[in-house]
Protein backbone atom coordinates (compact mmCIF):
# COMPACT_ATOMS: atom_id res chain seq x y z
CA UNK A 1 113.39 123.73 212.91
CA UNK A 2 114.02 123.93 216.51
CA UNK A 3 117.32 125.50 215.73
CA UNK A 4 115.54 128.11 213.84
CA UNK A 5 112.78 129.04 216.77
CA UNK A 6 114.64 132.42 218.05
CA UNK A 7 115.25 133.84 215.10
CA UNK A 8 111.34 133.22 214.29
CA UNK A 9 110.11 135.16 217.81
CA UNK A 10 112.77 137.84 216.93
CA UNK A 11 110.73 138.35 212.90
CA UNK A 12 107.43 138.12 214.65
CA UNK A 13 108.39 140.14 217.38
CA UNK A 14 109.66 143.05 214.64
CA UNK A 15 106.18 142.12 212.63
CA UNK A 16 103.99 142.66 215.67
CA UNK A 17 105.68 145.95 216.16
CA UNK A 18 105.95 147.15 211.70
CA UNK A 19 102.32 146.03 211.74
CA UNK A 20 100.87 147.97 215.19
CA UNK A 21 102.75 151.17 213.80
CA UNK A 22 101.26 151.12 210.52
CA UNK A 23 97.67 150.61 212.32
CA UNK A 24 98.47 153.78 214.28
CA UNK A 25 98.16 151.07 217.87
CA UNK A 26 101.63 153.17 218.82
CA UNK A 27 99.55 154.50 222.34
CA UNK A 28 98.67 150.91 222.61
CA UNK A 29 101.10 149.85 225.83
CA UNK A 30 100.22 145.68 225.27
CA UNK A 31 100.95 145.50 221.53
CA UNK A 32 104.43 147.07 222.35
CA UNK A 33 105.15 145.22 225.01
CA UNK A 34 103.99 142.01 223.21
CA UNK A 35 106.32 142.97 220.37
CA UNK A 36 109.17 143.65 222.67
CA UNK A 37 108.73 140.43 224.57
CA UNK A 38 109.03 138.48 221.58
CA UNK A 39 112.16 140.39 220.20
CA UNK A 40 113.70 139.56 223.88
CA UNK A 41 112.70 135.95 224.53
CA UNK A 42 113.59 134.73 220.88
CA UNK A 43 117.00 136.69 221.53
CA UNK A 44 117.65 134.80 224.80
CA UNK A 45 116.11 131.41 223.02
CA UNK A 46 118.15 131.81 220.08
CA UNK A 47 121.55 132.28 222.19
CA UNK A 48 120.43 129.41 224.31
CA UNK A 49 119.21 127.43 221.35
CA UNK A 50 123.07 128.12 219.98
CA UNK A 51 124.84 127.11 222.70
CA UNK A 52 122.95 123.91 223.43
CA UNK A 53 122.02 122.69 220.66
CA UNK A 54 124.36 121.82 217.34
């Protein structure tokens, strides 16, 4: 499962973001940049997760 966490962040990160546009929370600046900062850190964690762990 561990191997599996980045791609995880990188779904809810896209969720957070599908579900605050279809709520109309676009001029909401801290749902974005929650969504974002998901998408990023389970990019980085999954390329770490890669590299380190097989």
């Amino acid at each position: 499962m561990l191997k599996y966490l980045g791609i995880l962040l990188i779904v809810i990160g896209a969720v957070v973001l599908l579900v605050s546009y279809f709520m109309e929370w676009v001029d909401y600046n801290p749902v974005q940049f929650c969504g974002l900062g998901l998408i990023i850190i389970g990019l980085i964690g999954h390329i770490l997760l890669q590299k380190y762990i097989k």
